[in-house]
PDB file of N, CA and C in Angstrom:
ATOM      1  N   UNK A   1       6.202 -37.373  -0.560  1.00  0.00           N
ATOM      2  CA  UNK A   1       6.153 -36.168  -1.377  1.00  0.00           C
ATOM      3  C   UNK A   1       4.984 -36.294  -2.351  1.00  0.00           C
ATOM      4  N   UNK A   2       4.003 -35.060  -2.370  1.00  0.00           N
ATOM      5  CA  UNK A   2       2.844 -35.182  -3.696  1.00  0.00           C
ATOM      6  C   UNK A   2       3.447 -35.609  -4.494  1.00  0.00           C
ATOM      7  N   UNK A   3       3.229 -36.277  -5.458  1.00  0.00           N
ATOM      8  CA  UNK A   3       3.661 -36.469  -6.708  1.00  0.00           C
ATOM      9  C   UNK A   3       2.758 -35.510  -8.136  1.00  0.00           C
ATOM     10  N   UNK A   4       2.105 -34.676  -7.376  1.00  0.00           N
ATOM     11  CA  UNK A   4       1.598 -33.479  -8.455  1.00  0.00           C
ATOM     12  C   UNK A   4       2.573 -32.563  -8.703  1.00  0.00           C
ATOM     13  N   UNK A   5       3.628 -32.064  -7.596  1.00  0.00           N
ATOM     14  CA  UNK A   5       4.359 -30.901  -7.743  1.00  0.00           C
ATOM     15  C   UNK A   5       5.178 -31.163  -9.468  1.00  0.00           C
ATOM     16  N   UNK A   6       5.668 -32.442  -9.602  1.00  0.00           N
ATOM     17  CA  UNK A   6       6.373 -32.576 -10.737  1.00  0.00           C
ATOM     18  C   UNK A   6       5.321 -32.192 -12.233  1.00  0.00           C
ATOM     19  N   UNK A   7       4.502 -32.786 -12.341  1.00  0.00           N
ATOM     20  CA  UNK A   7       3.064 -32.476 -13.124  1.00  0.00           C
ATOM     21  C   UNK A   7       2.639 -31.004 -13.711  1.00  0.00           C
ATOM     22  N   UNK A   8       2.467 -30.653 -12.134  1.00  0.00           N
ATOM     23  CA  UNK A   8       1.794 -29.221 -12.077  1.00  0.00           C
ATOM     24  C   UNK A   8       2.659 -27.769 -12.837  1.00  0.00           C
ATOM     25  N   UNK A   9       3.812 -27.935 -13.074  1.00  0.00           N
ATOM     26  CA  UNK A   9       4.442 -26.995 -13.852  1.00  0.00           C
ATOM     27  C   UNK A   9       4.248 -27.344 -15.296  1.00  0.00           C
ATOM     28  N   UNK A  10       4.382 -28.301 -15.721  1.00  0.00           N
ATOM     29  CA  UNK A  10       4.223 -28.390 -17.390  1.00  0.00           C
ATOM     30  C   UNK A  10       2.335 -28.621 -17.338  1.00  0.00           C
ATOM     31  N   UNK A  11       1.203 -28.730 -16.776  1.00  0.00           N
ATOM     32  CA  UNK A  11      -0.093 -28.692 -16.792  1.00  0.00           C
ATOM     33  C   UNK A  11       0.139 -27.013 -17.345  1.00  0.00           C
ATOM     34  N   UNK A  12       0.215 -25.957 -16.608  1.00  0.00           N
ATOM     35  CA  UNK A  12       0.185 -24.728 -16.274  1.00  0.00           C
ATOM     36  C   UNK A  12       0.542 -24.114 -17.829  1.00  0.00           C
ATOM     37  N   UNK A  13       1.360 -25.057 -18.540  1.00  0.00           N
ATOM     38  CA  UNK A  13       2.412 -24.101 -19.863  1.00  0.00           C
ATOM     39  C   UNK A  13       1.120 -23.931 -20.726  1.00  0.00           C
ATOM     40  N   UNK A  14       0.448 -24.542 -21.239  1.00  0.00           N
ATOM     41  CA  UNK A  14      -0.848 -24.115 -22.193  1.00  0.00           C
ATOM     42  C   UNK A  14      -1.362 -22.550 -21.543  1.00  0.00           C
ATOM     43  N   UNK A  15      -1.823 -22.662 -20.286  1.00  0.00           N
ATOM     44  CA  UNK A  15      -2.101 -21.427 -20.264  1.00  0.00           C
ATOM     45  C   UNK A  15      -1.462 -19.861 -19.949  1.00  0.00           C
ATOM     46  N   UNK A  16      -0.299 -20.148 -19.809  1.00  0.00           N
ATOM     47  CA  UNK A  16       0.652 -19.389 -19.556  1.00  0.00           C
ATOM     48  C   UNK A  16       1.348 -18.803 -21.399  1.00  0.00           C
ATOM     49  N   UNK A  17       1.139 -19.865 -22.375  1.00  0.00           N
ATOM     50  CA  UNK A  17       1.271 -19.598 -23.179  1.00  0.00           C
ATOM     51  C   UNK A  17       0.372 -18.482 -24.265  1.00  0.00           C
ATOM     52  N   UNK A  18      -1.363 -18.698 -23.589  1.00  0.00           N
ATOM     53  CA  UNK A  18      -2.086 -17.975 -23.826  1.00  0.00           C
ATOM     54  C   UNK A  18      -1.803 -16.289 -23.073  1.00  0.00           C
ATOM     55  N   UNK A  19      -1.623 -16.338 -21.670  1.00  0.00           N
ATOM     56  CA  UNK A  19      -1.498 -15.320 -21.570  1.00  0.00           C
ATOM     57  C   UNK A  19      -0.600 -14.491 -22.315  1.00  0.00           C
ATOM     58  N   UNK A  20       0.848 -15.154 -22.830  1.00  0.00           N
ATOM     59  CA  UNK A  20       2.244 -14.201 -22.936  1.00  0.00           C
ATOM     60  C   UNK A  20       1.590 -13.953 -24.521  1.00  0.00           C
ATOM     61  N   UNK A  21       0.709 -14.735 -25.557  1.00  0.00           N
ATOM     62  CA  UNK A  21       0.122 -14.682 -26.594  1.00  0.00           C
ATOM     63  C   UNK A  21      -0.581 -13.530 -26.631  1.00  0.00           C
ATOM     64  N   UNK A  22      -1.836 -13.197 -26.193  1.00  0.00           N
ATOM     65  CA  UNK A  22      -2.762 -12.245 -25.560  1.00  0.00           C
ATOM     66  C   UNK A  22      -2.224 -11.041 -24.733  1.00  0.00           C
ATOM     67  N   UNK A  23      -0.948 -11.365 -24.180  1.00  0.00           N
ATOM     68  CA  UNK A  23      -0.399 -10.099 -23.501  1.00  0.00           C
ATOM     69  C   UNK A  23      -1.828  -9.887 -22.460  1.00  0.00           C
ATOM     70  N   UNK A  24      -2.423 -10.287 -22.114  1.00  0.00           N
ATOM     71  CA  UNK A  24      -3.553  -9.995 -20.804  1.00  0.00           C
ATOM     72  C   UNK A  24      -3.718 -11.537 -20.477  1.00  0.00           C
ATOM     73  N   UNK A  25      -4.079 -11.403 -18.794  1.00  0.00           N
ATOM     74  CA  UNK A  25      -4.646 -12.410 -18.275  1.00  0.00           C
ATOM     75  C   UNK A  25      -6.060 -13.501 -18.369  1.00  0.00           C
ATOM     76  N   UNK A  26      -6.465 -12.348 -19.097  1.00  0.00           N
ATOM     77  CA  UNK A  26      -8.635 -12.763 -19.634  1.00  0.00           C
ATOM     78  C   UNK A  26      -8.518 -12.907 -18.308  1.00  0.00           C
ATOM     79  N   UNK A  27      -9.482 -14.233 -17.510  1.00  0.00           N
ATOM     80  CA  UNK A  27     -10.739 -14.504 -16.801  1.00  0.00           C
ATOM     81  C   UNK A  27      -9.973 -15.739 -16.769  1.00  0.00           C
ATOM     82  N   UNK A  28      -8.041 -15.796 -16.486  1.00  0.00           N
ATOM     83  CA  UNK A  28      -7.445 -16.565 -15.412  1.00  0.00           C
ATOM     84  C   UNK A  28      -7.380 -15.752 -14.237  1.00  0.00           C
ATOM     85  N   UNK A  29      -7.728 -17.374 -13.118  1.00  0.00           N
ATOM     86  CA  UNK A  29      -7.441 -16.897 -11.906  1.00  0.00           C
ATOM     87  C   UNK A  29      -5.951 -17.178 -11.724  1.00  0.00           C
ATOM     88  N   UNK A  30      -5.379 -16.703 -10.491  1.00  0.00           N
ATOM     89  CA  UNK A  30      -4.121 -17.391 -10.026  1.00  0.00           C
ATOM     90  C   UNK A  30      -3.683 -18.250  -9.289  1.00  0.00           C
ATOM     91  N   UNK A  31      -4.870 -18.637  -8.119  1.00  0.00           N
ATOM     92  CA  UNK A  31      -5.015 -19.085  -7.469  1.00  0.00           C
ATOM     93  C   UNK A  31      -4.485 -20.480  -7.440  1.00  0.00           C
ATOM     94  N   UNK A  32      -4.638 -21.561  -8.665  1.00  0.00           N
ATOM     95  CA  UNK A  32      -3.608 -22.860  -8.573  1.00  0.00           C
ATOM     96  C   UNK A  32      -2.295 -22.165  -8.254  1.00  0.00           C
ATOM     97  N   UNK A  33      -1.897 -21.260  -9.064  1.00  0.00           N
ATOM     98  CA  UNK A  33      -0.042 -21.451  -8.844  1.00  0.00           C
ATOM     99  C   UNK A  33       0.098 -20.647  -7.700  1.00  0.00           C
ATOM    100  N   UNK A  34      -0.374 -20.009  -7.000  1.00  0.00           N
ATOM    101  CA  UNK A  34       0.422 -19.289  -5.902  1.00  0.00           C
ATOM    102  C   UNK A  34      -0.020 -20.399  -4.784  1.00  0.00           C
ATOM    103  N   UNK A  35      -1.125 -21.655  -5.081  1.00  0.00           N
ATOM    104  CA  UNK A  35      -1.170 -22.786  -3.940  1.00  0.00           C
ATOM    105  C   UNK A  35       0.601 -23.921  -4.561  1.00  0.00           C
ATOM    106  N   UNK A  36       0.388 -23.850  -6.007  1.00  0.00           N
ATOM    107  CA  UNK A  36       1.320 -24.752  -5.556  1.00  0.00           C
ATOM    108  C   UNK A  36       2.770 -24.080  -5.342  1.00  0.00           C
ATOM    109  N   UNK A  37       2.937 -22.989  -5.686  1.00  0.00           N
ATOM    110  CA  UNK A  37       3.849 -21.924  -4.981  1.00  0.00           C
ATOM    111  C   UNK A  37       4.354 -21.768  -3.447  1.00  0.00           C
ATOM    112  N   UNK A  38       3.117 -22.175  -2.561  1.00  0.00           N
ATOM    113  CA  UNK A  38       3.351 -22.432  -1.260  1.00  0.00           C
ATOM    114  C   UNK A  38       3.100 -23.762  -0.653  1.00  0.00           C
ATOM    115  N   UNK A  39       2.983 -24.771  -1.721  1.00  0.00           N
ATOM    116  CA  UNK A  39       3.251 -25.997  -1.700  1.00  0.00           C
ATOM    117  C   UNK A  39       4.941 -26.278  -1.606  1.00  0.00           C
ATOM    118  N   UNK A  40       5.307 -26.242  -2.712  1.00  0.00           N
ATOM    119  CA  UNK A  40       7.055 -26.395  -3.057  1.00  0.00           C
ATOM    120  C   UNK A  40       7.570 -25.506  -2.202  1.00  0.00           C
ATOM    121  N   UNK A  41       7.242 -24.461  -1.609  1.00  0.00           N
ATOM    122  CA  UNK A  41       8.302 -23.655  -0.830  1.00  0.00           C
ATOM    123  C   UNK A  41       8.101 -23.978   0.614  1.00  0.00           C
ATOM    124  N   UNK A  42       7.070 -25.217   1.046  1.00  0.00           N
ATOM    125  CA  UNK A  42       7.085 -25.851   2.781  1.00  0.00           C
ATOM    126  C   UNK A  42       7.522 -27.080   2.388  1.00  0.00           C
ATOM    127  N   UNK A  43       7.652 -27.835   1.429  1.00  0.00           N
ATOM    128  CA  UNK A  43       8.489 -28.500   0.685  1.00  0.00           C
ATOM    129  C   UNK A  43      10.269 -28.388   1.028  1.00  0.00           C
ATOM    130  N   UNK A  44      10.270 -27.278   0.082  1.00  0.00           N
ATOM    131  CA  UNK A  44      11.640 -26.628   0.227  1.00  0.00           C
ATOM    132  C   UNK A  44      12.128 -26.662   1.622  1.00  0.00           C
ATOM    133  N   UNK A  45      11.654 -26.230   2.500  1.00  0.00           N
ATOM    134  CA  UNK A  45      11.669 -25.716   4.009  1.00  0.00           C
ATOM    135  C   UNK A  45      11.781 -27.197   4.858  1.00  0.00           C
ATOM    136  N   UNK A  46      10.910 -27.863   4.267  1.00  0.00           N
ATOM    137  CA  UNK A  46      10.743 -29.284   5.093  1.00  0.00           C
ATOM    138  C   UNK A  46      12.427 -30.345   4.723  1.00  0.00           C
ATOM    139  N   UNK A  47      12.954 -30.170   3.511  1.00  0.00           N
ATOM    140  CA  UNK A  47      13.746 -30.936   3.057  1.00  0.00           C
ATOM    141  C   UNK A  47      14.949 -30.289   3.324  1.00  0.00           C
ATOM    142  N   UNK A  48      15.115 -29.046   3.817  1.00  0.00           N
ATOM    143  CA  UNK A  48      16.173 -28.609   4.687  1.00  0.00           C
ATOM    144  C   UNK A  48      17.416 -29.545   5.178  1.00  0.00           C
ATOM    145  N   UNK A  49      18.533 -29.808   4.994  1.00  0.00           N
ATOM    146  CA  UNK A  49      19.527 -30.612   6.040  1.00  0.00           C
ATOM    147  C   UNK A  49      19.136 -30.411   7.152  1.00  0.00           C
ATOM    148  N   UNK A  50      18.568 -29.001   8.259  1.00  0.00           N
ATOM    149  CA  UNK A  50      18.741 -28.654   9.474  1.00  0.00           C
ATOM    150  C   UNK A  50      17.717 -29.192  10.086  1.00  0.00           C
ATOM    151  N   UNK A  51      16.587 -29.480   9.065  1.00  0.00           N
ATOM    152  CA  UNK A  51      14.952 -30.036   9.414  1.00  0.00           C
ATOM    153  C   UNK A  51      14.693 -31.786   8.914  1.00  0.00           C
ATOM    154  N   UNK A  52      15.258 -31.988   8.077  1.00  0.00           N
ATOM    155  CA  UNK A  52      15.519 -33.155   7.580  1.00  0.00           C
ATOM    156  C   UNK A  52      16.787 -33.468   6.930  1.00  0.00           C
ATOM    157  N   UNK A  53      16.814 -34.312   8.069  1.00  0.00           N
ATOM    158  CA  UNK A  53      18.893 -34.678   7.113  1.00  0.00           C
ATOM    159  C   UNK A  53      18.417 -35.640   6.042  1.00  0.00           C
ATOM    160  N   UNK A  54      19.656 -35.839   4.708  1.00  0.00           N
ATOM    161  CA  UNK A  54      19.369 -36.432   3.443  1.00  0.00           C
ATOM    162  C   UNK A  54      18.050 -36.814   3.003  1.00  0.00           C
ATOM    163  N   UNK A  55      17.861 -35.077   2.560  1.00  0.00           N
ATOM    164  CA  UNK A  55      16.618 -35.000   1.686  1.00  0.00           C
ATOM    165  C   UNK A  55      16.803 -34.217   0.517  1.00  0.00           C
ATOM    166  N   UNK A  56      18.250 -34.409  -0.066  1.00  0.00           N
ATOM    167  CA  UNK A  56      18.489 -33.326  -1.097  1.00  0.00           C
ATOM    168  C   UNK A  56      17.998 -33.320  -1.994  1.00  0.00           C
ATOM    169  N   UNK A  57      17.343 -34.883  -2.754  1.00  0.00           N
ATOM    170  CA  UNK A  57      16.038 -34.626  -3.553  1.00  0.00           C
ATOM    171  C   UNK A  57      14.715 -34.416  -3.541  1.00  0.00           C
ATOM    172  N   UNK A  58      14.363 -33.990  -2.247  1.00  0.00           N
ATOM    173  CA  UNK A  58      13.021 -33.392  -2.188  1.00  0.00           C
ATOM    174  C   UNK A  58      13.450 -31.835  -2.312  1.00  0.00           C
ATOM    175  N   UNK A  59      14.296 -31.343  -1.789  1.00  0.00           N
ATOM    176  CA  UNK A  59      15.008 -29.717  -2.083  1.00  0.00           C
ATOM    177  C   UNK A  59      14.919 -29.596  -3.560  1.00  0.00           C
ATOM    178  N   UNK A  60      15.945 -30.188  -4.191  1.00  0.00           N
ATOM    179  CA  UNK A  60      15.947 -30.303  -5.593  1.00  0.00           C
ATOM    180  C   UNK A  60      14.565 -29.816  -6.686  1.00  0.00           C
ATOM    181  N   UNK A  61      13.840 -31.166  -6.177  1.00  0.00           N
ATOM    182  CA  UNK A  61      12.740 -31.215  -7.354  1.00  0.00           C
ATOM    183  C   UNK A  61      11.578 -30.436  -6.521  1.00  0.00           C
ATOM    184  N   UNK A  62      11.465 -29.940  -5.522  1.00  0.00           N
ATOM    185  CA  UNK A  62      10.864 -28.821  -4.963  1.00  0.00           C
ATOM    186  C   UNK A  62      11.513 -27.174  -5.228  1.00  0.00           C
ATOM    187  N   UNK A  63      12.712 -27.226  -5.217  1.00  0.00           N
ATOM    188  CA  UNK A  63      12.660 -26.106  -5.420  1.00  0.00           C
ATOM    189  C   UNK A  63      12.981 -25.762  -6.733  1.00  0.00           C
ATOM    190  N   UNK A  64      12.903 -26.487  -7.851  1.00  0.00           N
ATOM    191  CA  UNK A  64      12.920 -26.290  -9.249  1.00  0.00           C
ATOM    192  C   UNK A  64      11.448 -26.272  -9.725  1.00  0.00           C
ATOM    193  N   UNK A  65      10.563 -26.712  -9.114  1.00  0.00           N
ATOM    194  CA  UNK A  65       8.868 -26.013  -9.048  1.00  0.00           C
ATOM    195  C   UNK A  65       9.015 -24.975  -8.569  1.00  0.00           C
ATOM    196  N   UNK A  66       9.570 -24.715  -7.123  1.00  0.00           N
ATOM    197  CA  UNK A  66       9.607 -23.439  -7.062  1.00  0.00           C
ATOM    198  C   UNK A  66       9.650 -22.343  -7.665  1.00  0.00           C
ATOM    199  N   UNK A  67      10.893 -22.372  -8.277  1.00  0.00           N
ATOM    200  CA  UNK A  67      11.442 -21.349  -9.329  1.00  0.00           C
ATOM    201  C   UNK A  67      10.632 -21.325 -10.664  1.00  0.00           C
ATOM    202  N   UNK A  68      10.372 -22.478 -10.757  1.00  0.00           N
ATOM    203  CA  UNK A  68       9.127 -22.678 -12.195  1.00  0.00           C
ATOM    204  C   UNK A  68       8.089 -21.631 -12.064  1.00  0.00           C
ATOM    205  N   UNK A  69       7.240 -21.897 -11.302  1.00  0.00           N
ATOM    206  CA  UNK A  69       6.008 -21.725 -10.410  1.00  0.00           C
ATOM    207  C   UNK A  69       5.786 -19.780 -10.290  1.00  0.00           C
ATOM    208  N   UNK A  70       6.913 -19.637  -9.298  1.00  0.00           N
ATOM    209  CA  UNK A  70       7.231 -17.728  -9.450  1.00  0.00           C
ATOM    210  C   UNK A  70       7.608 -17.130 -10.499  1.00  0.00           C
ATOM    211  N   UNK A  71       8.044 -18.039 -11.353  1.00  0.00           N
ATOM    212  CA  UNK A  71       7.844 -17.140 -12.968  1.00  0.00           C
ATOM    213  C   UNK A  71       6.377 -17.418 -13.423  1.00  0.00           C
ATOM    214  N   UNK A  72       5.888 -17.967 -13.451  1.00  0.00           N
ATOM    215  CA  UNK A  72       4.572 -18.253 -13.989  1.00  0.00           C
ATOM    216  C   UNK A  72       3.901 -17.016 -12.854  1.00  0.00           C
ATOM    217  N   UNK A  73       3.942 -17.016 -11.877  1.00  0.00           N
ATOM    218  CA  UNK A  73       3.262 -16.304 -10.899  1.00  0.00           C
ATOM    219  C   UNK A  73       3.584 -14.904 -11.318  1.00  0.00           C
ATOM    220  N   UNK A  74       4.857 -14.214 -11.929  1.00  0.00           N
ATOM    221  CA  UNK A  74       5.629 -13.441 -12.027  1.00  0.00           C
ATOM    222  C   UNK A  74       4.598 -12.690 -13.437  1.00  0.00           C
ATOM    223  N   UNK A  75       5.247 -13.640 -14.365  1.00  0.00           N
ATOM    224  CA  UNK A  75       4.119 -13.556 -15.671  1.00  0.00           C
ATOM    225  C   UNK A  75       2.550 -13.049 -15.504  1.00  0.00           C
ATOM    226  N   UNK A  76       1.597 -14.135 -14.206  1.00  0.00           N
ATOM    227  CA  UNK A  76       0.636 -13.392 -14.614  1.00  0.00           C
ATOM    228  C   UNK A  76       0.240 -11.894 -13.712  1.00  0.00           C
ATOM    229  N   UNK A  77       1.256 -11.676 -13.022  1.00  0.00           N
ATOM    230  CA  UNK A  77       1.228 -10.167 -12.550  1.00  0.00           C
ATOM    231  C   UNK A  77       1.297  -9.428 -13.198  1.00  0.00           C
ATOM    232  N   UNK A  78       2.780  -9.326 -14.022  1.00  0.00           N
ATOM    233  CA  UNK A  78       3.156  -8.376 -15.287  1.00  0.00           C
ATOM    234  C   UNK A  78       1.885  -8.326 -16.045  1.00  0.00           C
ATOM    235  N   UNK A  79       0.794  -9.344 -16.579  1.00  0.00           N
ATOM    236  CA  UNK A  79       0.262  -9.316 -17.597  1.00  0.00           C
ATOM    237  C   UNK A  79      -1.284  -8.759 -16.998  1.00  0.00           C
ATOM    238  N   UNK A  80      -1.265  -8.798 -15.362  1.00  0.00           N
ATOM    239  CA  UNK A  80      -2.751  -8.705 -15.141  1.00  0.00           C
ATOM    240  C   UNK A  80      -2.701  -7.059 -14.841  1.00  0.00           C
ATOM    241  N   UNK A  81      -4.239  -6.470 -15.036  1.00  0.00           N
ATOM    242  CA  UNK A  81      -4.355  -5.253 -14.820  1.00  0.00           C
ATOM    243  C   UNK A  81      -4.568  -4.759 -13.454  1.00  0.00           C
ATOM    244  N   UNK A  82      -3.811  -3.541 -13.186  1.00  0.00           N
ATOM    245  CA  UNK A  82      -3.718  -2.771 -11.676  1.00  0.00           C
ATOM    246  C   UNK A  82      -5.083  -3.347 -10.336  1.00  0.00           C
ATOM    247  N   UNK A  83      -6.315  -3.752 -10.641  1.00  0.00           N
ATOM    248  CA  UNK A  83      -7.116  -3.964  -9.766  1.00  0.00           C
ATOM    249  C   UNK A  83      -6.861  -5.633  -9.707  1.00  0.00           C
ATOM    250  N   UNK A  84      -6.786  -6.339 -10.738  1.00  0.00           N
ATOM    251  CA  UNK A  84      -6.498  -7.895 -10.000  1.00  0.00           C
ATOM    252  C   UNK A  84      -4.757  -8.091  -9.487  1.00  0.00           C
ATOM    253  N   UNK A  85      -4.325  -6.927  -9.756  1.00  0.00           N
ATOM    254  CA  UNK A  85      -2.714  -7.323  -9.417  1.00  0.00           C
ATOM    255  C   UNK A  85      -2.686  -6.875  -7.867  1.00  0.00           C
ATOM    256  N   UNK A  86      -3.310  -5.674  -7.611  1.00  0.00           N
ATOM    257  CA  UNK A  86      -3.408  -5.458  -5.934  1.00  0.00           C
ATOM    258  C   UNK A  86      -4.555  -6.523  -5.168  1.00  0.00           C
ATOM    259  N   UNK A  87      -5.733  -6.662  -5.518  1.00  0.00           N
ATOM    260  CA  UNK A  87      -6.466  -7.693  -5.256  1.00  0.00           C
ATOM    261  C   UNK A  87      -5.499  -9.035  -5.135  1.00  0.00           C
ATOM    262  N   UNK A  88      -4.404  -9.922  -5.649  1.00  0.00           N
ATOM    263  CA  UNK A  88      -3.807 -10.800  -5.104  1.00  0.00           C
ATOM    264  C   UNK A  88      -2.499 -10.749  -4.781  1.00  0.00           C
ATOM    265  N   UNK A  89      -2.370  -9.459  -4.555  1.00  0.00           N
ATOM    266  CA  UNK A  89      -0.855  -9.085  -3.960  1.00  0.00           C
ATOM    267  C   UNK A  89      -1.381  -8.678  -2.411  1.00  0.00           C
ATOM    268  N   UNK A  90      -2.084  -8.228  -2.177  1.00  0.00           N
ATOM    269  CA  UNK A  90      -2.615  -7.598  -0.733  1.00  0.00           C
ATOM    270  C   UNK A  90      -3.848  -8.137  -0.623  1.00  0.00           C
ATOM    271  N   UNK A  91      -3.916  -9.452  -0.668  1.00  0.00           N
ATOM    272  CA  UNK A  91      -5.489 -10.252  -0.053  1.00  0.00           C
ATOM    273  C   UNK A  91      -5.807  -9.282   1.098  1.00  0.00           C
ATOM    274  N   UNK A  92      -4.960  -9.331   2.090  1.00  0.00           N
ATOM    275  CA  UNK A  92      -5.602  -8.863   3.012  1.00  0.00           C
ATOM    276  C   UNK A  92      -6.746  -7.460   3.197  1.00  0.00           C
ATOM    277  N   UNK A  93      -6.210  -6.411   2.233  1.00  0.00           N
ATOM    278  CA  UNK A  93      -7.164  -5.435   1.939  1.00  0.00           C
ATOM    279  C   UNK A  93      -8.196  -5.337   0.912  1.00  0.00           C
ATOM    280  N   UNK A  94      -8.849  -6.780   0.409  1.00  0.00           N
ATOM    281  CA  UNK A  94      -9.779  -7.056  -0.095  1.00  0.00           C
ATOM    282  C   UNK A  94     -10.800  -7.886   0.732  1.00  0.00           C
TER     283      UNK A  94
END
């Protein structure tokens, strides 16, 4: 298991704190947390009982990044304006 996933949620709180401060995103990208967003959730998937038997602490401390991670992700949607919020909600039509 990375041993960043544990890390990477309390790294993130400084700037997450700026945004909810500022009420806008400035000239953050999002791009770390929606990677480690789909980090912890093939994580999640991998530590499965059905995919891996007794792996309940990789589930665990993966999917409590998880849940970390999509609020932070959550946050900087709410806070970003209509053209960067469709720009990384629908990559594909950019």
């Amino acid at each position: 298991m990375p041993k960043h996933n544990g890390c990477m949620e309390w790294i993130c709180r400084p700037t997450f704190f700026k945004i909810l401060k500022a009420k806008s995103v400035q000239e953050f990208k999002p791009d770390p947390y929606v990677a480690t967003v789909l980090n912890c959730a093939m994580w999640v998937m991998y530590g499965l009982p059905f995919v891996h038997p007794d792996s309940l602490l990789v589930v665990t401390i993966n999917g409590t990044g998880l849940i970390i991670e999509l609020a932070y992700v959550l946050v900087f949607l709410l806070y970003s304006n209509w053209s960067k919020r469709v720009r990384y909600t629908f990559p594909i039509t950019t």
